[in-house]
C-alpha atoms as a PDB file:
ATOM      1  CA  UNK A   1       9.699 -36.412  14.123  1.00  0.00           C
ATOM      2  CA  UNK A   2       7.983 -33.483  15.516  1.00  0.00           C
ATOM      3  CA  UNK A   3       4.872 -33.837  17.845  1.00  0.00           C
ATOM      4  CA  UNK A   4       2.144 -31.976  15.758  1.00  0.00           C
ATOM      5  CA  UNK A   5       0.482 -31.515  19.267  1.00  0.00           C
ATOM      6  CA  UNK A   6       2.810 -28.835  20.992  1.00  0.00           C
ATOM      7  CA  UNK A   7       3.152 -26.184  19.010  1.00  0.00           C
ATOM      8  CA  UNK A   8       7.064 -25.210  18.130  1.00  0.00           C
ATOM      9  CA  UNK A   9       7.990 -21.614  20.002  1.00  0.00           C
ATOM     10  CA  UNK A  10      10.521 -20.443  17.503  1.00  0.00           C
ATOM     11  CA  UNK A  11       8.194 -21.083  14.387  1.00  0.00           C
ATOM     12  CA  UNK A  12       5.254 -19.404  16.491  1.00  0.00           C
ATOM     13  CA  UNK A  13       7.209 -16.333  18.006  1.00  0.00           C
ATOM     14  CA  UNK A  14       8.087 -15.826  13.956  1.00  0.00           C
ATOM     15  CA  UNK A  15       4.171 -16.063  13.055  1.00  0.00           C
ATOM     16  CA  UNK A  16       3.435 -13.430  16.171  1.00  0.00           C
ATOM     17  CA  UNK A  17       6.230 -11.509  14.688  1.00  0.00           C
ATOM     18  CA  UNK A  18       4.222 -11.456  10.953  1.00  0.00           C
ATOM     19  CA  UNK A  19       0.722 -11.052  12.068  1.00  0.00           C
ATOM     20  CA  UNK A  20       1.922  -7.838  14.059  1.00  0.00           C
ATOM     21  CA  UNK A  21       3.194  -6.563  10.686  1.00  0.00           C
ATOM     22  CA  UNK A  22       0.315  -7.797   8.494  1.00  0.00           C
ATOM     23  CA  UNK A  23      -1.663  -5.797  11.670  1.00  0.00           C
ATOM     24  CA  UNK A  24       0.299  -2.530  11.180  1.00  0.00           C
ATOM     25  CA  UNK A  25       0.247  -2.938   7.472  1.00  0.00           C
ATOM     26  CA  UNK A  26      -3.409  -3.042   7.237  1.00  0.00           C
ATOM     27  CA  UNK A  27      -3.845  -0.190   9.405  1.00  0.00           C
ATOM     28  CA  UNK A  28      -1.295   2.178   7.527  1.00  0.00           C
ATOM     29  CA  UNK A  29      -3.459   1.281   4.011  1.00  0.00           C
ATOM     30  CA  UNK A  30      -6.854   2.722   5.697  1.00  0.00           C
ATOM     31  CA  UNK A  31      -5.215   5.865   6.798  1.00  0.00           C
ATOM     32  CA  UNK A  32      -3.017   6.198   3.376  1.00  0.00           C
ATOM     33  CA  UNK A  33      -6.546   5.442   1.636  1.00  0.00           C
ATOM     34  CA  UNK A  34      -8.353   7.990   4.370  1.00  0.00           C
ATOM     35  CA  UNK A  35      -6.015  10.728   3.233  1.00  0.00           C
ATOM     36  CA  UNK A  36      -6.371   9.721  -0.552  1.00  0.00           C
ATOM     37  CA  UNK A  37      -9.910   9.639  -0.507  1.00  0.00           C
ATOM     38  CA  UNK A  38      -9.611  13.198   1.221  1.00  0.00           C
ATOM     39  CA  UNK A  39      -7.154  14.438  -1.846  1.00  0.00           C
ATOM     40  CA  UNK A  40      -9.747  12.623  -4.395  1.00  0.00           C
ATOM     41  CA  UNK A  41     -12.633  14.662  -2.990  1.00  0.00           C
ATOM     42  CA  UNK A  42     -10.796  17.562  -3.062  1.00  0.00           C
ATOM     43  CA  UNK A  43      -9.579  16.916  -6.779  1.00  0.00           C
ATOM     44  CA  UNK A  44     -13.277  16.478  -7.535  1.00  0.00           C
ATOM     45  CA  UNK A  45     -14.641  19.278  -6.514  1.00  0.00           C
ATOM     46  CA  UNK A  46     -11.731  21.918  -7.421  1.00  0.00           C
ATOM     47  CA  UNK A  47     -11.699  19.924 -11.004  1.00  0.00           C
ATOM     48  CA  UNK A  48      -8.402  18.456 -11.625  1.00  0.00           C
ATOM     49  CA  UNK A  49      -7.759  15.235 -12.946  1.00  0.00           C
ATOM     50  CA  UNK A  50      -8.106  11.897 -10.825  1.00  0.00           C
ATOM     51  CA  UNK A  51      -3.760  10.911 -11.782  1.00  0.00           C
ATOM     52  CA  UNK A  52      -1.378  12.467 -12.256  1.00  0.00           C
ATOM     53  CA  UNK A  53       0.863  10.987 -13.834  1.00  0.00           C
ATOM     54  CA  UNK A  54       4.255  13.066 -12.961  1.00  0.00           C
ATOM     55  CA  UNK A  55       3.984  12.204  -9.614  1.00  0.00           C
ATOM     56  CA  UNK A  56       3.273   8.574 -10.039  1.00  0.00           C
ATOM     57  CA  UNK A  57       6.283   8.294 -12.339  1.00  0.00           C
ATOM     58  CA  UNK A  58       8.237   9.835  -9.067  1.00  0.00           C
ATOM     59  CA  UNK A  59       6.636   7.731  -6.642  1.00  0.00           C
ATOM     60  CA  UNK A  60       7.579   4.783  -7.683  1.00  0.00           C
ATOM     61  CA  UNK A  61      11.307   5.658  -8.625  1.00  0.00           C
ATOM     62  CA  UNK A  62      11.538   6.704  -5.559  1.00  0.00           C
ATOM     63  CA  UNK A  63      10.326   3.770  -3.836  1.00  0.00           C
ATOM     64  CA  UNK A  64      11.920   1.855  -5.776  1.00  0.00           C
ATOM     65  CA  UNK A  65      15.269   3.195  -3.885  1.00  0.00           C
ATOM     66  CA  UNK A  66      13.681   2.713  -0.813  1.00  0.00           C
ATOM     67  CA  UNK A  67      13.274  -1.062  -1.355  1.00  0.00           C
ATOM     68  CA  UNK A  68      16.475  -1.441  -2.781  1.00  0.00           C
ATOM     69  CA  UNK A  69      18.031   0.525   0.534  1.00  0.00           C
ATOM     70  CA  UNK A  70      16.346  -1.696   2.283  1.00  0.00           C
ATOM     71  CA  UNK A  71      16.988  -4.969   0.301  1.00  0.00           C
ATOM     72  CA  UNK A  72      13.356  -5.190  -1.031  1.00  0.00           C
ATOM     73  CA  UNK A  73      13.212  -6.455  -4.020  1.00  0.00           C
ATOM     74  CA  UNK A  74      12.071  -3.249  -6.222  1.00  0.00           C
ATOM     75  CA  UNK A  75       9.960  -4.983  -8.587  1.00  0.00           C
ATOM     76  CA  UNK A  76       7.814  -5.967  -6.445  1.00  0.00           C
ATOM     77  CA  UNK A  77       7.756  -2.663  -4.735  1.00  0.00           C
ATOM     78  CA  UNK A  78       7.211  -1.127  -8.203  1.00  0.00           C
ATOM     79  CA  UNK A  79       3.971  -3.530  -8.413  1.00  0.00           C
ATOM     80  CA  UNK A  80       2.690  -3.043  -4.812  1.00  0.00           C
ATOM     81  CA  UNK A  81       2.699   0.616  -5.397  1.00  0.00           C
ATOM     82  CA  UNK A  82       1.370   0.350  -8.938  1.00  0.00           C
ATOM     83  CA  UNK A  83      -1.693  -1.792  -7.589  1.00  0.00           C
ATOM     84  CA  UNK A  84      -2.194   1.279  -4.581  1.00  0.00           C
ATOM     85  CA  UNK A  85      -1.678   3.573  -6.984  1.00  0.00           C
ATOM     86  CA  UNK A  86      -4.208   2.216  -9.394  1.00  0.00           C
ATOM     87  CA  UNK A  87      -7.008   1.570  -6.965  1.00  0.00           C
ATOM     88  CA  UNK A  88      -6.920   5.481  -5.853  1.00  0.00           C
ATOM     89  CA  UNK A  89      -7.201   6.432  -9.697  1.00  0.00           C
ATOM     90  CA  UNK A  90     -10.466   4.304  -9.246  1.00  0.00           C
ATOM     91  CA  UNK A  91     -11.521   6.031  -6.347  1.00  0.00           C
ATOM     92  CA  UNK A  92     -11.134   9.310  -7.451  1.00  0.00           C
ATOM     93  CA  UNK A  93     -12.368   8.550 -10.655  1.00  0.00           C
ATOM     94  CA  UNK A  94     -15.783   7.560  -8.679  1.00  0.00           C
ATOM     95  CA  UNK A  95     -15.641  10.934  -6.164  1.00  0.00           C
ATOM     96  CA  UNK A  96     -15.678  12.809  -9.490  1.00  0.00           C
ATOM     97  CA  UNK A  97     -18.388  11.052 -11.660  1.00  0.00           C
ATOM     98  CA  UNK A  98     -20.100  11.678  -7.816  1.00  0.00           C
ATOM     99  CA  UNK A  99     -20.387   8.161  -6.891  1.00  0.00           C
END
């Protein structure tokens, strides 16, 4: 039985390990979302649409090779990047109805 008082170093160096990454991970999404915001502002005011579809369509076929080079599962790649993608559509949707 383990004592629940000490904590155990392997399982904690593996928890330091994953909040580092949840850290970094957190911290690319603002700048990704501080350079979309950027291209939604500019979309807005030179007029072109808030997706573009094309490109999305690329995105995540490409990424989806990523993951699987780097024994992700894709699917859930292919939804991570789908819910990203989605929420930018919404914020450039808002930049150019000027909210």
């Amino acid at each position: 039985m383990t004592n629940q008082t000490s904590p155990d170093p392997v399982l904690a160096g593996f928890r330091k390990s994953i909040d580092n990454i949840d850290a970094a991970l957190i911290h690319m999404l603002a700048e990704r979302f501080r350079i979309t915001k950027a291209v939604g502002e500019y979309k807005a005011t030179t007029n072109l649409p808030a997706s573009d579809p094309g490109r999305e369509e690329r995105q995540i076929a490409r990424l989806r090779t990523l993951a699987t080079e780097a024994d992700l599962d894709p699917e859930f790649s292919e939804k991570f990047i789908r819910f990203v993608i989605d929420e930018v559509i919404r914020h450039h949707m808002q930049a150019k109805n000027g909210k």
